[in-house]
Protein backbone atom coordinates (compact mmCIF):
# COMPACT_ATOMS: atom_id res chain seq x y z
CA UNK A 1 152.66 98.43 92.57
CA UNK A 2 149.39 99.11 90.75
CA UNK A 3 146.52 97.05 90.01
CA UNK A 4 143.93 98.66 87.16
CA UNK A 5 141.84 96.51 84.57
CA UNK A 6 143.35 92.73 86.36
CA UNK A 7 146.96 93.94 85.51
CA UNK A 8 149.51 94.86 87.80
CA UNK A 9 152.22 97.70 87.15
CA UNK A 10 156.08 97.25 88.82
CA UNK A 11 158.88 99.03 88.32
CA UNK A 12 161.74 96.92 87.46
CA UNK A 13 162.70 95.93 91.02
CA UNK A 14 159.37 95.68 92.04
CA UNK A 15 158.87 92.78 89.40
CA UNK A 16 162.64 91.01 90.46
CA UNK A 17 161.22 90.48 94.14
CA UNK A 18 157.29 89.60 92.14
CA UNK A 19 158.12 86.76 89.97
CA UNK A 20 160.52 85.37 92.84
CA UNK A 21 157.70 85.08 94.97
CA UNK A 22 154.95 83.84 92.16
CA UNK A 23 154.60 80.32 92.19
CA UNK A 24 153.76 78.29 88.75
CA UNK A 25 152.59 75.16 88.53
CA UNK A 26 153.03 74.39 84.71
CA UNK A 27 156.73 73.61 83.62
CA UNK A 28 158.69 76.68 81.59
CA UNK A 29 161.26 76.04 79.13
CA UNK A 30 161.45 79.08 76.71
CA UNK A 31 161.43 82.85 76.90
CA UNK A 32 160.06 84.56 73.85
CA UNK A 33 160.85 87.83 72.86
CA UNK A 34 158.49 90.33 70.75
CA UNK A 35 157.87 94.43 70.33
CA UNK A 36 154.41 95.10 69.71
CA UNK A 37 154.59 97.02 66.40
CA UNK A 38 151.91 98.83 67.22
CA UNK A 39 151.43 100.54 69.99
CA UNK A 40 154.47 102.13 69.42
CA UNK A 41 156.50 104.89 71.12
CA UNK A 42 154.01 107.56 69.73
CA UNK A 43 150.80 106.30 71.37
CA UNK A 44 152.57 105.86 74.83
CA UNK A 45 152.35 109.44 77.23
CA UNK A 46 153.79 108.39 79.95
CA UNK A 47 150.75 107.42 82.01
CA UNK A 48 148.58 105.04 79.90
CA UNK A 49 150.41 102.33 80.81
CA UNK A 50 146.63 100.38 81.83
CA UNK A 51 144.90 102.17 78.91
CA UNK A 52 147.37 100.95 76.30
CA UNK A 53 147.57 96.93 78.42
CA UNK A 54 143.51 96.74 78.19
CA UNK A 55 143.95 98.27 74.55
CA UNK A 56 146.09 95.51 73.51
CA UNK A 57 143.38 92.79 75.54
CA UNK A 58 140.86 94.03 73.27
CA UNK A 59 142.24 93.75 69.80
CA UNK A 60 143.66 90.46 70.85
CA UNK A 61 140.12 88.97 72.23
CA UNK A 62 138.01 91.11 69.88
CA UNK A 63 139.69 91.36 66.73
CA UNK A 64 142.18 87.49 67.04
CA UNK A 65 139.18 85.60 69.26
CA UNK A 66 141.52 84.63 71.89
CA UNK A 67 140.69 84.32 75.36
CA UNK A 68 143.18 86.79 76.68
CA UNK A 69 145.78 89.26 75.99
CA UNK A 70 148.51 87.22 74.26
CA UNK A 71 151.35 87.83 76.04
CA UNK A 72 152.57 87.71 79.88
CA UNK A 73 154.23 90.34 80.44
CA UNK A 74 154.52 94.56 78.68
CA UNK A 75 157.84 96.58 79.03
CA UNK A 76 157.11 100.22 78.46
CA UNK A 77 159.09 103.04 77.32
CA UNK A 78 159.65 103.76 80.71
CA UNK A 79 161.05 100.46 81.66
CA UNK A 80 157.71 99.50 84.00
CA UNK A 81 156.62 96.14 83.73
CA UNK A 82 152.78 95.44 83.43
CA UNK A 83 151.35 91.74 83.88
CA UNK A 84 149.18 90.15 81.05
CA UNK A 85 148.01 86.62 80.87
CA UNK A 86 148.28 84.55 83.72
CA UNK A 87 151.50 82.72 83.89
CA UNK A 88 150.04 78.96 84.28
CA UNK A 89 148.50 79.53 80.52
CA UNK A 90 150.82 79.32 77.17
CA UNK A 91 150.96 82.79 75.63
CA UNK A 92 149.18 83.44 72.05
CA UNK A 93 152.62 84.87 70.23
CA UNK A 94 154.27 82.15 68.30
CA UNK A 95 152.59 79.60 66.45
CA UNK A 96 152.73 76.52 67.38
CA UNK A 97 155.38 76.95 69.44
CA UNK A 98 153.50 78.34 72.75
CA UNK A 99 153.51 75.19 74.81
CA UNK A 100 156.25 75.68 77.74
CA UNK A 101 156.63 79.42 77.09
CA UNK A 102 156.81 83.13 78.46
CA UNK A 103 156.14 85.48 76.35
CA UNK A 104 157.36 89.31 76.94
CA UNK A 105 156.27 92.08 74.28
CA UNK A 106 158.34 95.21 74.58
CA UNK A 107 156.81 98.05 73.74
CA UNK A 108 157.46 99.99 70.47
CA UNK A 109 158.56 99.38 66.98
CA UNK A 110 162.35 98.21 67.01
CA UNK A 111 162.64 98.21 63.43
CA UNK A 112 165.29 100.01 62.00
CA UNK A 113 163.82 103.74 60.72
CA UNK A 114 161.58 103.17 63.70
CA UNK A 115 161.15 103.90 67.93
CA UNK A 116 164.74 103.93 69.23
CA UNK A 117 164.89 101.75 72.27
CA UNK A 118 164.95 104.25 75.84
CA UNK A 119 167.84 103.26 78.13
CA UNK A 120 164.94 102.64 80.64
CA UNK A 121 163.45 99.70 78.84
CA UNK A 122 166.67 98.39 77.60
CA UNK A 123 167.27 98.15 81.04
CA UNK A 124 164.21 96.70 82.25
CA UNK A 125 164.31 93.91 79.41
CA UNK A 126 167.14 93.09 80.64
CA UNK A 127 167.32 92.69 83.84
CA UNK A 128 163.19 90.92 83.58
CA UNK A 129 164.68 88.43 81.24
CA UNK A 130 167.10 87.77 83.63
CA UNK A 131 164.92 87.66 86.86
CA UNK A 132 162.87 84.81 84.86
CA UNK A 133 165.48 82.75 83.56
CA UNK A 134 166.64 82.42 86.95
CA UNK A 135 163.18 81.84 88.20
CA UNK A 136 162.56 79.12 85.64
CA UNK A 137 166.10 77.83 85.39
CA UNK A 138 165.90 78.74 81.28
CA UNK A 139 168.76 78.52 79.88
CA UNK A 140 170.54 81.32 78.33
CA UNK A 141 171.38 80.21 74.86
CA UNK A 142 169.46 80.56 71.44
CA UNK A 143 167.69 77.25 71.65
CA UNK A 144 165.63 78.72 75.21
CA UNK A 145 165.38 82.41 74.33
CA UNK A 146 163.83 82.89 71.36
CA UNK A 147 162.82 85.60 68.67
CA UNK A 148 159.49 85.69 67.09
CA UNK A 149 161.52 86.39 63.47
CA UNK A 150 163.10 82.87 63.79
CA UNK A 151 160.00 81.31 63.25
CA UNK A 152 157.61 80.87 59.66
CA UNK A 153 154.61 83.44 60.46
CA UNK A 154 152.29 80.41 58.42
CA UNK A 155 153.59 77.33 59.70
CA UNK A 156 155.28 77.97 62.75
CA UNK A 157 158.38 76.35 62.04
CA UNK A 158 161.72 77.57 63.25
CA UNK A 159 163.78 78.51 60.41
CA UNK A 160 165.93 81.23 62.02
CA UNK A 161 164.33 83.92 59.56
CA UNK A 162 165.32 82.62 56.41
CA UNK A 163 161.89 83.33 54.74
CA UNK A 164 157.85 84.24 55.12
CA UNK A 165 158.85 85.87 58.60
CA UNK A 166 157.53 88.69 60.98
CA UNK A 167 160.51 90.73 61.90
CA UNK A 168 159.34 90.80 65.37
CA UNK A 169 161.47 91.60 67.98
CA UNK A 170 162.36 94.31 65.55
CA UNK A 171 165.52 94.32 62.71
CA UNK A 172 167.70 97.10 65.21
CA UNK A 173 166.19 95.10 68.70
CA UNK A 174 169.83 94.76 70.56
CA UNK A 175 171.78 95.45 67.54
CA UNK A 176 169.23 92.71 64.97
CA UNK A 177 166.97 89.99 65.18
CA UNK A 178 168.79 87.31 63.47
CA UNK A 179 170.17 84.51 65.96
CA UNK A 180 173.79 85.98 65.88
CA UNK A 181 172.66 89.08 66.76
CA UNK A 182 171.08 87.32 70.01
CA UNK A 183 174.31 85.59 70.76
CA UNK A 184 176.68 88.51 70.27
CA UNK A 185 174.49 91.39 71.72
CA UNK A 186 171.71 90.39 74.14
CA UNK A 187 172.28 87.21 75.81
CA UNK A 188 175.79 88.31 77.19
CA UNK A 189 173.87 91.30 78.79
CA UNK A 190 171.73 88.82 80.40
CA UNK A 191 174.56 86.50 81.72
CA UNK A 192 176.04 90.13 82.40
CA UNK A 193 173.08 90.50 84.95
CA UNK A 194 173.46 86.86 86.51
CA UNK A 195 177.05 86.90 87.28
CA UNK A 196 177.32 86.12 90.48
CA UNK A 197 173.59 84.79 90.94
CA UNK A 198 173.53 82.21 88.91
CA UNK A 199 170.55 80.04 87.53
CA UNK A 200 169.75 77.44 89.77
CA UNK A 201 170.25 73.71 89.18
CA UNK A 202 166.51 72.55 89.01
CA UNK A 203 166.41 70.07 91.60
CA UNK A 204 165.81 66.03 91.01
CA UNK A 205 162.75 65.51 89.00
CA UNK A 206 160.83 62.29 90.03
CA UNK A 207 158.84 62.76 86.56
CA UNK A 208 156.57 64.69 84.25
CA UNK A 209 152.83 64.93 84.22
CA UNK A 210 150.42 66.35 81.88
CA UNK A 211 146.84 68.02 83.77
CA UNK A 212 143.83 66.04 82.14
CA UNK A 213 141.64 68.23 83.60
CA UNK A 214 140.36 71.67 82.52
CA UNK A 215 141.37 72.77 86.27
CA UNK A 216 143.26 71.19 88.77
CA UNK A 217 143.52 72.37 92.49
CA UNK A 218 146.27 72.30 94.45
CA UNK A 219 146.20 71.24 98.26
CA UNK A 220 148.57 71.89 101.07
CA UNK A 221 148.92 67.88 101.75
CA UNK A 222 148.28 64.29 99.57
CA UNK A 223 144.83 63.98 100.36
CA UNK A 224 141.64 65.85 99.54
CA UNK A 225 140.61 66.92 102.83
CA UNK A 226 143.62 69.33 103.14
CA UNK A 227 142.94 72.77 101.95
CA UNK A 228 143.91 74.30 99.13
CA UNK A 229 147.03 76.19 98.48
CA UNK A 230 145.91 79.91 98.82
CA UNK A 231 149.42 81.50 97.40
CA UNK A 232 148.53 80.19 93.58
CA UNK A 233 146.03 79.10 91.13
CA UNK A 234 144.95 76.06 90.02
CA UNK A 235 146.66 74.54 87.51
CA UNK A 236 145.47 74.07 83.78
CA UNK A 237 144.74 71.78 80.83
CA UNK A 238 147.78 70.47 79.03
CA UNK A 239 150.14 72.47 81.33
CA UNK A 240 152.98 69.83 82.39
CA UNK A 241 154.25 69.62 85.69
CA UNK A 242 157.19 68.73 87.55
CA UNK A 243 156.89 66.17 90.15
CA UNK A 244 159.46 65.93 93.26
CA UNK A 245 157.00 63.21 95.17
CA UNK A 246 154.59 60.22 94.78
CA UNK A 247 152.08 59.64 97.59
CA UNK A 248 148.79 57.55 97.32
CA UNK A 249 147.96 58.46 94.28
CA UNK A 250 149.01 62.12 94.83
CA UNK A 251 152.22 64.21 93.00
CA UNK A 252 153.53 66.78 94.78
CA UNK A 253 154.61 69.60 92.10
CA UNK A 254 156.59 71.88 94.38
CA UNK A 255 160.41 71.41 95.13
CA UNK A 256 160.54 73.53 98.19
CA UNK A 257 156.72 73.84 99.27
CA UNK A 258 153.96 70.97 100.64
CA UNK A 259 151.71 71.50 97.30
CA UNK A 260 149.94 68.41 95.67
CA UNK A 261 147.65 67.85 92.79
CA UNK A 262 145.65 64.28 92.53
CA UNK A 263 147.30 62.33 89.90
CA UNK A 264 143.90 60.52 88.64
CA UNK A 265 143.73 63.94 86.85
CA UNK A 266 147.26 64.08 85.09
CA UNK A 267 148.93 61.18 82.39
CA UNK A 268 152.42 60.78 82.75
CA UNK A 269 154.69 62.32 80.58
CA UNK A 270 158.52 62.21 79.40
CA UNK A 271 160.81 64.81 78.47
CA UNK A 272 162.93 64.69 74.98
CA UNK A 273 165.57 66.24 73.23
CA UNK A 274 165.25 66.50 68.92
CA UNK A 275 168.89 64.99 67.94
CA UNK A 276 168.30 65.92 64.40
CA UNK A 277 168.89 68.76 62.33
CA UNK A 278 164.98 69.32 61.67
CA UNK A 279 162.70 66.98 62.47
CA UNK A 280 159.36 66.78 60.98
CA UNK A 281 156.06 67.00 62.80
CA UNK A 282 152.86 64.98 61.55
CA UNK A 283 149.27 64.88 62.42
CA UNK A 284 149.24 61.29 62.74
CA UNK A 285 151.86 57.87 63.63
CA UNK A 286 153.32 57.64 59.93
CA UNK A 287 154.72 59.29 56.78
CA UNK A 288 151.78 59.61 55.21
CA UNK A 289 150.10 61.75 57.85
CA UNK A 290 150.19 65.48 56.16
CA UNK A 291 153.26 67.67 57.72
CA UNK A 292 152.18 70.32 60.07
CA UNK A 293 155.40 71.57 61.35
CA UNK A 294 159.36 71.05 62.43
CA UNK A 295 161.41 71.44 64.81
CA UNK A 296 165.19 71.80 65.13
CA UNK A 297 168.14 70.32 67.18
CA UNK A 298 167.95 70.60 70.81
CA UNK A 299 164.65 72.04 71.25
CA UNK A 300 162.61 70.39 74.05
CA UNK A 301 159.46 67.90 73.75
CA UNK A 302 157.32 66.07 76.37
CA UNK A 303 155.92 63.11 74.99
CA UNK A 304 152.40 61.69 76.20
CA UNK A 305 152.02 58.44 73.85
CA UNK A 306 154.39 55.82 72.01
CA UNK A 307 152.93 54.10 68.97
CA UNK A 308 155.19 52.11 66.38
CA UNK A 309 158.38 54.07 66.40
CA UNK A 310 156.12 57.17 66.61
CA UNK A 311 155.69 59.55 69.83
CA UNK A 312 152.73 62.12 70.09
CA UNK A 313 153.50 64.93 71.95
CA UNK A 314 151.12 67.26 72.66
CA UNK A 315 147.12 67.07 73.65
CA UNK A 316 146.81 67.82 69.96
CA UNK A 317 147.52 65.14 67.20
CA UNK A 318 151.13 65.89 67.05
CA UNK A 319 153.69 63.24 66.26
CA UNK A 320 157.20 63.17 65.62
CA UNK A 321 159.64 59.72 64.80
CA UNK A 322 160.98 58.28 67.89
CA UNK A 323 164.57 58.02 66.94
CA UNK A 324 165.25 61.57 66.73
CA UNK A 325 164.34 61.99 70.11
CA UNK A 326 167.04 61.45 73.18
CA UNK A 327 165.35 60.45 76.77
């Protein structure tokens, strides 16, 4: 492992024993998958793996005005993995649809005409989207990994690439980029990979909680006067966390560890399934709030605030109609 410009470079097993030792606090549902377009196989040498990562950094905080590098995690030619944003914020790839996300960009252009995917990196994509669905008990089906294509570049609703779409991950990325592509040619290598480790059964949830606060620590016991954890960062604004215990006033957000954030600085939250088809999102409690997005059946919500049939669920003024949601 390498550490050059704050990101870390792993080969492919160096990442598997990584991210089962990284602890995050905020609660992941979805694991996106993008190619970066450009840089593509032509500006990589072999050994500007850090020049290319900061390269990327820049446009994205320069040129976009975001406060990172968008996504989490690069997968070179090569198959090495370099880290990107930190895991406990949402990545900057799909809009709207960031919240409760990874985000990996591979490398190259995977259109068809374009880069032709190294067995390295087909690999190492892989066998890293493996590693992190079992990390993050994601499920592997085509509502949890997602392609950038199946969403509206403008609007950020999912419409599985039926129109005013990026192609991202790239139209000859594991045989296509529609969703039966997914199904027929990448997810089966990733079960392919698990057989025999299995995702884990996430154990019993006492609830959800949304951080209030624009940084939370995290302490090694319910109180304030024990230290703070030293193996992981605080947690964030609007990240939602998992709570195995209540204890005067205190959550602790760790199913196997003694780790504990004050509640006073979280608001409860519950989780939801969309039952319908598409459901429409609205900036405000009622039809005649303006549309500002969709989502379709089976896709996971949290929801902070109920309010005449209608349940807001994000930080943002996001609201969807109550009885399209299961509990």
């Amino acid at each position: 492992m390498e550490t050059k410009y704050g990101f870390t470079k792993m080969s492919v097993s160096e990442f598997e024993t990584w991210i089962d030792n990284t602890r995050v606090a905020r609660t992941i549902i979805y694991l996106q998958q993008h190619h970066t377009y450009i840089p593509s196989y032509q500006q990589f040498t072999g050994k500007n793996h850090f020049d290319m990562q900061k390269g990327m950094k820049d446009h994205h905080v320069g040129s976009n005005g975001w406060m990172d590098i968008g996504q989490h995690f690069s997968i070179f030619p090569d198959g090495t993995v370099l880290t990107g944003r930190s895991l406990e914020l949402s990545p900057a790839c799909i809009y709207g649809n960031n919240t409760n996300a990874i985000c990996i960009e591979n490398v190259g252009d995977f259109d068809s005409g374009k880069d032709i995917m190294s067995s390295a990196q087909k690999d190492a994509i892989i066998k890293v989207s493996a590693a992190i669905c079992k990390k993050f008990s994601i499920a592997v089906n085509t509502d949890k990994i997602v392609y950038n294509h199946w969403f509206n570049l403008s609007s950020g609703e999912r419409n599985n690439g039926s129109g005013g779409n990026k192609s991202c991950p790239g139209t000859a990325f594991f045989g296509g980029n529609k969703v039966v592509d997914c199904q027929n040619n990448f997810l089966p290598l990733i079960n392919s990979v698990l057989s025999g480790g299995t995702i884990p059964a996430i154990p019993t949830i006492l609830k959800y909680a949304i951080v209030t606060a624009n940084s939370l620590n995290i302490r090694t016991g319910a109180a304030s006067t024990f230290p703070k954890a030293t193996d992981r960062s605080p947690t964030l604004l609007g990240a939602v966390l998992r709570v195995y215990e209540e204890k005067s006033d205190w959550y602790r957000i760790s199913s196997s560890q003694q780790h504990w954030v004050y509640s006073r600085y979280t608001d409860e939250v519950t989780k939801a399934t969309v039952n319908a088809n598409t459901l429409n999102v609205r900036s405000g409690p009622g039809t005649n709030f303006p549309k500002v997005g969709s989502y379709l059946q089976n896709q996971e919500l949290f929801v902070i605030q109920k309010q005449n049939g209608w349940c807001k669920i994000s930080l943002e003024s996001k609201w969807v109609k109550e009885e399209f949601l299961d509990f």
